[in-house]
N, C-alpha and C. Protein backbone atom coordinates (compact mmCIF):
# COMPACT_ATOMS: atom_id res chain seq x y z
N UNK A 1 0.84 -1.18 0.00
CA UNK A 1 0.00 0.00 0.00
C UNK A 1 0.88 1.24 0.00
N UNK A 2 0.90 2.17 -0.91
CA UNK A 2 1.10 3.35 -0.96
C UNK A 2 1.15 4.26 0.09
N UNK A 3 2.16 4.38 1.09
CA UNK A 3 2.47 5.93 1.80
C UNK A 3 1.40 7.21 1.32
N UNK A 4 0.98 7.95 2.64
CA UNK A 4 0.37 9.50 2.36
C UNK A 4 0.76 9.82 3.08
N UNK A 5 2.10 9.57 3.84
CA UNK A 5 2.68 10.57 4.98
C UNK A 5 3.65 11.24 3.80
N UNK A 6 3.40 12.90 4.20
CA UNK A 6 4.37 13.56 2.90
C UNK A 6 5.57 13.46 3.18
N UNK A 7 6.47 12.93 4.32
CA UNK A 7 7.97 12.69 4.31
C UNK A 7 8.14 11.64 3.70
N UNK A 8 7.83 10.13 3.78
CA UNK A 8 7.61 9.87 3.07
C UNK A 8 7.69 9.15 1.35
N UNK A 9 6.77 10.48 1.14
CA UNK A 9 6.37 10.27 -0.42
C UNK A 9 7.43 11.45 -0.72
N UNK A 10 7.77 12.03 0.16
CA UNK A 10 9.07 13.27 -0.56
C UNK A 10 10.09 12.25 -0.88
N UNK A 11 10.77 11.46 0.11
CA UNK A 11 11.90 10.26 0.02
C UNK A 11 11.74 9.86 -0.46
N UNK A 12 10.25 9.11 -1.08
CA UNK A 12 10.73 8.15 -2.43
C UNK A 12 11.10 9.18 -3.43
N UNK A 13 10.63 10.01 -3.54
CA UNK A 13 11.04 10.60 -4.71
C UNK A 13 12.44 11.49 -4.76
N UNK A 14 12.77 11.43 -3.45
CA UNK A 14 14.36 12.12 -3.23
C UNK A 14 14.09 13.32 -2.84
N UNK A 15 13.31 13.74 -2.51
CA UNK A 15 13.16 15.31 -2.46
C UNK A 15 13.67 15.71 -1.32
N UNK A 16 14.39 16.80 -0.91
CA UNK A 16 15.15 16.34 0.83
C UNK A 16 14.37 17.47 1.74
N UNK A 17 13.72 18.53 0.97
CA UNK A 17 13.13 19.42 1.91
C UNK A 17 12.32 19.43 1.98
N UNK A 18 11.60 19.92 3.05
CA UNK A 18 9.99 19.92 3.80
C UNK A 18 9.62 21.34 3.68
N UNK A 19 8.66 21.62 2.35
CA UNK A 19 8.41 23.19 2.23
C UNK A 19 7.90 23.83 3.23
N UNK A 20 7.09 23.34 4.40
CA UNK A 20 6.27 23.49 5.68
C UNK A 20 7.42 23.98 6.84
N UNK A 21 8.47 23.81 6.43
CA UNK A 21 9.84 24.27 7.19
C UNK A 21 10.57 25.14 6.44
N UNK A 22 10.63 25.20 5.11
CA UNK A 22 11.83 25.13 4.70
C UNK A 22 11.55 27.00 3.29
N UNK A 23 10.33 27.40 3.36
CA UNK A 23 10.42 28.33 2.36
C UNK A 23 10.13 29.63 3.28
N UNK A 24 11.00 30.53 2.58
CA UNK A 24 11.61 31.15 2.35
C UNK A 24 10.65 32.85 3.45
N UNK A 25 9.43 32.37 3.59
CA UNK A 25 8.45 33.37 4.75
C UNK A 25 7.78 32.66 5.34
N UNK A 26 7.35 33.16 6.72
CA UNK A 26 6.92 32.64 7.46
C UNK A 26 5.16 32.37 7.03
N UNK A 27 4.63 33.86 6.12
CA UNK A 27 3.17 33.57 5.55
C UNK A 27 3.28 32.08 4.49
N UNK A 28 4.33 32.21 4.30
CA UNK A 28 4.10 30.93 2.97
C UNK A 28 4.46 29.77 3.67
N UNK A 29 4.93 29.22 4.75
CA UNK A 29 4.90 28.14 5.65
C UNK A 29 3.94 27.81 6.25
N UNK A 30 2.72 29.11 7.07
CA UNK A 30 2.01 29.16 6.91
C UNK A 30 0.78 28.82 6.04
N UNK A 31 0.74 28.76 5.07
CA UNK A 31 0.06 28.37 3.35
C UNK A 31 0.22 27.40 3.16
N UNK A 32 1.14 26.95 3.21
CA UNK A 32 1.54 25.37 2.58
C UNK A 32 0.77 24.23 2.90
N UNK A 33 0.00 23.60 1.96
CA UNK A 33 -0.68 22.35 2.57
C UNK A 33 0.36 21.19 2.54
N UNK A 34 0.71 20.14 3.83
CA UNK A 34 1.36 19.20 3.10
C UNK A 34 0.39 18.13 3.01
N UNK A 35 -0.63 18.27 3.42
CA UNK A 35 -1.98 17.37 2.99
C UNK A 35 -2.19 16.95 1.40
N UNK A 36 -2.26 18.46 0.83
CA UNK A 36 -2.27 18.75 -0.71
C UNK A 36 -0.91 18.20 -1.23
N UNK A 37 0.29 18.55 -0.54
CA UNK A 37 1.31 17.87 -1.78
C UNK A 37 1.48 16.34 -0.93
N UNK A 38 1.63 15.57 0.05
CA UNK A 38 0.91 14.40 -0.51
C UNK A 38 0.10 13.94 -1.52
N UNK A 39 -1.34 14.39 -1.54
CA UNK A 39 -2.22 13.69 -2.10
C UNK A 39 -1.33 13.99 -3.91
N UNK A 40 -0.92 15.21 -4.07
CA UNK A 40 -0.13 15.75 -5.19
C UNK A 40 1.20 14.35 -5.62
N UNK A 41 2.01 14.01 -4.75
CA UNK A 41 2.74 13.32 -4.69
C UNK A 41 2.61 11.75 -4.68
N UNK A 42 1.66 11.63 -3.70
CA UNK A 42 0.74 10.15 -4.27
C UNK A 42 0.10 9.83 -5.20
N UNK A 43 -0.46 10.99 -6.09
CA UNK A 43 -0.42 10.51 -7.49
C UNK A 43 0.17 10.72 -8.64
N UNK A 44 1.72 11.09 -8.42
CA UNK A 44 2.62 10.97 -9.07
C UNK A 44 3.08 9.25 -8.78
N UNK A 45 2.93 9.06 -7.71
CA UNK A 45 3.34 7.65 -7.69
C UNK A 45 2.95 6.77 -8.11
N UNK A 46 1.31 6.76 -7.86
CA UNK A 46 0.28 5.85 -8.43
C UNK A 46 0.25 5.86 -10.07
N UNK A 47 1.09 6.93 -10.85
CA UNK A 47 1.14 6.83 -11.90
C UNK A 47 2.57 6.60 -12.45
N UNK A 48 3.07 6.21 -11.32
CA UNK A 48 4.10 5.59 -11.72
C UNK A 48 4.97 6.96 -12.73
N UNK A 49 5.43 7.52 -11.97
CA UNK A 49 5.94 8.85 -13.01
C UNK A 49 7.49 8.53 -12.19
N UNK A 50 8.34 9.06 -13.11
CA UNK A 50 9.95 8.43 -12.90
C UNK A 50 10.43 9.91 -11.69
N UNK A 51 11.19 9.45 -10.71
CA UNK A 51 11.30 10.43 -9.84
C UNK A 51 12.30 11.69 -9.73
N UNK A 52 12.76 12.18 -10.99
CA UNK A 52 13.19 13.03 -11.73
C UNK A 52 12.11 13.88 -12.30
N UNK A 53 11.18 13.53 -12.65
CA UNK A 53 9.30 14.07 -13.08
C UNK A 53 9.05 14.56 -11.97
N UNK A 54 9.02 13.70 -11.19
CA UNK A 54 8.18 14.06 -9.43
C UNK A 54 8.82 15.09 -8.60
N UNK A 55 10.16 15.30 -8.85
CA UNK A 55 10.74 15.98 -7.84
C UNK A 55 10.88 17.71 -8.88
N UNK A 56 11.13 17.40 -10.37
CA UNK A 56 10.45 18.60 -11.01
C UNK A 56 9.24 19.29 -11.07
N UNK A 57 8.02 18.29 -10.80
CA UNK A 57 7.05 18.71 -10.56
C UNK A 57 6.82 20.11 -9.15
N UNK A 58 7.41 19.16 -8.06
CA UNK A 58 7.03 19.24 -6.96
C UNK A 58 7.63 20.63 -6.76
N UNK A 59 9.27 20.77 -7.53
CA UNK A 59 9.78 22.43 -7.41
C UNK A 59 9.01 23.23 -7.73
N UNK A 60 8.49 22.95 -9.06
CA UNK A 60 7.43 23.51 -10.40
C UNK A 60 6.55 24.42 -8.79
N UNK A 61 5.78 23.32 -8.27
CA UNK A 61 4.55 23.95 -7.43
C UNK A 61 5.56 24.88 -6.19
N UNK A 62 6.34 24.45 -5.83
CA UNK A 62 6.98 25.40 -4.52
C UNK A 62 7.50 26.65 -5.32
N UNK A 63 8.24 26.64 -6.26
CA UNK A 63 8.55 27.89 -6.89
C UNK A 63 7.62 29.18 -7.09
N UNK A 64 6.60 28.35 -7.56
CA UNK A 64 5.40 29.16 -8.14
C UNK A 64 4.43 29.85 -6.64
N UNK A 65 4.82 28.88 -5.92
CA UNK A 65 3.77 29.25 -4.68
C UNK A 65 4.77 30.24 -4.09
N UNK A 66 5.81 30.28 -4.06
CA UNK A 66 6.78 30.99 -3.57
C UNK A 66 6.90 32.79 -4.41
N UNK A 67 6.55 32.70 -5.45
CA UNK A 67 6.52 33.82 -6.04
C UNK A 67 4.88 34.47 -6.36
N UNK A 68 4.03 33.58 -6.20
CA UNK A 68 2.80 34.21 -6.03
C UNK A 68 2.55 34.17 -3.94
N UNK A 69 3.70 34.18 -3.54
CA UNK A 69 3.25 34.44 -1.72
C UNK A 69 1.54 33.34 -1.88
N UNK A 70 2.06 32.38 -1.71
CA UNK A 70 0.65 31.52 -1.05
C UNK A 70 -0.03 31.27 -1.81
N UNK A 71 -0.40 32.73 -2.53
CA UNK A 71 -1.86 32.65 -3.23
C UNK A 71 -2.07 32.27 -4.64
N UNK A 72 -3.05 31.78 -5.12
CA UNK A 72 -3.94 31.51 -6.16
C UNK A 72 -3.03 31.60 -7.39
N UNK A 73 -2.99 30.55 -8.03
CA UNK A 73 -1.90 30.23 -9.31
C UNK A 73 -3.02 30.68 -10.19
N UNK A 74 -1.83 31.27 -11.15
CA UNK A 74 -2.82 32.16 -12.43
C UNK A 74 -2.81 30.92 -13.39
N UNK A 75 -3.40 31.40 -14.33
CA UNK A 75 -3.81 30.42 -16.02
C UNK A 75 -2.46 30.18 -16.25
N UNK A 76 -0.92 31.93 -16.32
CA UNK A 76 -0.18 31.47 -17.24
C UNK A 76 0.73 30.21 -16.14
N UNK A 77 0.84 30.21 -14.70
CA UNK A 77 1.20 29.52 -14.07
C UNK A 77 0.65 27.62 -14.90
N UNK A 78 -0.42 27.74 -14.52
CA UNK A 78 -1.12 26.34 -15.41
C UNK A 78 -0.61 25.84 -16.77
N UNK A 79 -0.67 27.28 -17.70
CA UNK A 79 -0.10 27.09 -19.12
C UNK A 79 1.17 26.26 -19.22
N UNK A 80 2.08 27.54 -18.10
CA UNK A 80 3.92 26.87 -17.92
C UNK A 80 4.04 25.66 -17.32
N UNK A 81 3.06 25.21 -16.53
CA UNK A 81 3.13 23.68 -16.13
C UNK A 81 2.81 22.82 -17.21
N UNK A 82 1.76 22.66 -18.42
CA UNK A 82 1.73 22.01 -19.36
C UNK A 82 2.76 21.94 -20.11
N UNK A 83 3.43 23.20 -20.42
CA UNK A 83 4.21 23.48 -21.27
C UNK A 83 5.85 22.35 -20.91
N UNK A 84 6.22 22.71 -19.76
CA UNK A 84 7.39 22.15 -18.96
C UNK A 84 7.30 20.86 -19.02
N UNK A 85 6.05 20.20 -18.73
CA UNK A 85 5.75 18.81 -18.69
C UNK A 85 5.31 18.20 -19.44
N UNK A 86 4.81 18.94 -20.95
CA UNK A 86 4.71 17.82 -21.96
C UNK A 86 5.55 17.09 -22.61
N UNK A 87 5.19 15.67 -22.46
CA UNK A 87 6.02 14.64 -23.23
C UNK A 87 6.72 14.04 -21.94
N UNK A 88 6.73 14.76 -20.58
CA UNK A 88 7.09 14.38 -18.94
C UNK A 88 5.94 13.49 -18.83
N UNK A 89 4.83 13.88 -18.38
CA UNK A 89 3.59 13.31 -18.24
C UNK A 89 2.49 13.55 -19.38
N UNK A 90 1.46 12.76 -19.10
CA UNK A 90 0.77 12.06 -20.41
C UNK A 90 -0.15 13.90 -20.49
N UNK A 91 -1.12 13.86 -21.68
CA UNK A 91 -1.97 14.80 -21.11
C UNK A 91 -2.40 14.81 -20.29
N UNK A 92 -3.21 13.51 -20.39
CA UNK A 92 -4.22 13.51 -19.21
C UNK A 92 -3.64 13.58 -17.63
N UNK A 93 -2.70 13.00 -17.55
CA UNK A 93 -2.12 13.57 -16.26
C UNK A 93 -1.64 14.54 -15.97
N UNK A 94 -1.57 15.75 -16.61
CA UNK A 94 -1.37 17.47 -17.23
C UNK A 94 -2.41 17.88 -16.69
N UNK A 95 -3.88 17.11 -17.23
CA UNK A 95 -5.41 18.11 -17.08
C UNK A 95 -5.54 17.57 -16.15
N UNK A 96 -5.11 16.53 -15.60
CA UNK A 96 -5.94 15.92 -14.01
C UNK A 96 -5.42 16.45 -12.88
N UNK A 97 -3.91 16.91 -13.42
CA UNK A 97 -3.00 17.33 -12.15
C UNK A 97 -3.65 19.01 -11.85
N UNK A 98 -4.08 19.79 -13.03
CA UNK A 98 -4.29 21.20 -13.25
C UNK A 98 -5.72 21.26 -12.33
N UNK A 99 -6.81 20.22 -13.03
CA UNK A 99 -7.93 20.58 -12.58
C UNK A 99 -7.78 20.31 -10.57
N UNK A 100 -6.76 19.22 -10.82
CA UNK A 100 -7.32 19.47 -9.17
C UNK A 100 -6.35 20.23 -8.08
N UNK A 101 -5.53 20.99 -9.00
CA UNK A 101 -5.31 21.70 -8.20
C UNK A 101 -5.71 22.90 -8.24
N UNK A 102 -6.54 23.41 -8.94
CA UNK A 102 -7.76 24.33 -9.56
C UNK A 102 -8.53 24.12 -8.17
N UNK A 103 -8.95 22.88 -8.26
CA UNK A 103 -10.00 22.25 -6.95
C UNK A 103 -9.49 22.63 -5.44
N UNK A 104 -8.53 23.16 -5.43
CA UNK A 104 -7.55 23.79 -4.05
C UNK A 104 -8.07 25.38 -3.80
N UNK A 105 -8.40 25.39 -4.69
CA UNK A 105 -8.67 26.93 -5.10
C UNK A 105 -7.35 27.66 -5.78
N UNK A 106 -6.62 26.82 -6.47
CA UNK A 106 -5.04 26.73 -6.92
C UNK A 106 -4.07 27.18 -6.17
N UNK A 107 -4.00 26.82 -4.83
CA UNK A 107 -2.67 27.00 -3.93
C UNK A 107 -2.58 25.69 -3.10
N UNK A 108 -1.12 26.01 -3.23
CA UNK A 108 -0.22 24.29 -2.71
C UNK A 108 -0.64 24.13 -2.15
């Protein structure tokens, strides 16, 4: 059975920092779901995505959350994630990953 503790699902994928500690203001530590990048990270796994994908992904979202402070990822944010990751992941794991993090109200 698949791990949803986000330390974790960060280690399988190598990732060594804990954004909930580790970025860069105290409002955006604050912000950070690690609920959301679990469930984010568990289905990178469940799709079996190579962990070079997963751990690009996972910057992809801390970067972005990091420069929009917390809040609400724009369209071109969404766009540059398709863009970065096509031919990384399938479409459909592009529109599934977008819509639900749309479903967050688009923050990590």
């Amino acid at each position: 059975m698949l791990s949803t503790s986000p330390t974790e699902l960060r280690s399988r994928f190598g990732i060594e920092n804990d954004p909930a500690k580790t970025l860069p203001h105290p409002t955006l530590r604050e912000r950070w779901s690690s609920e959301a990048e679990a469930v984010g990270l568990a289905s990178l796994a469940n799709w079996g995505v190579a962990a070079d994908v997963a751990r690009d992904a996972h910057a992809f979202v801390v970067s972005r959350g990091i420069a929009n402070m917390g809040g609400p990822a724009s369209e071109q944010d969404y766009a540059d994630f398709a863009a970065k990751f096509k031919g990384r992941l399938s479409e459909d794991q592009i529109t599934t990953s977008v819509e639900w993090h749309r479903g967050l109200g688009g923050k990590a």
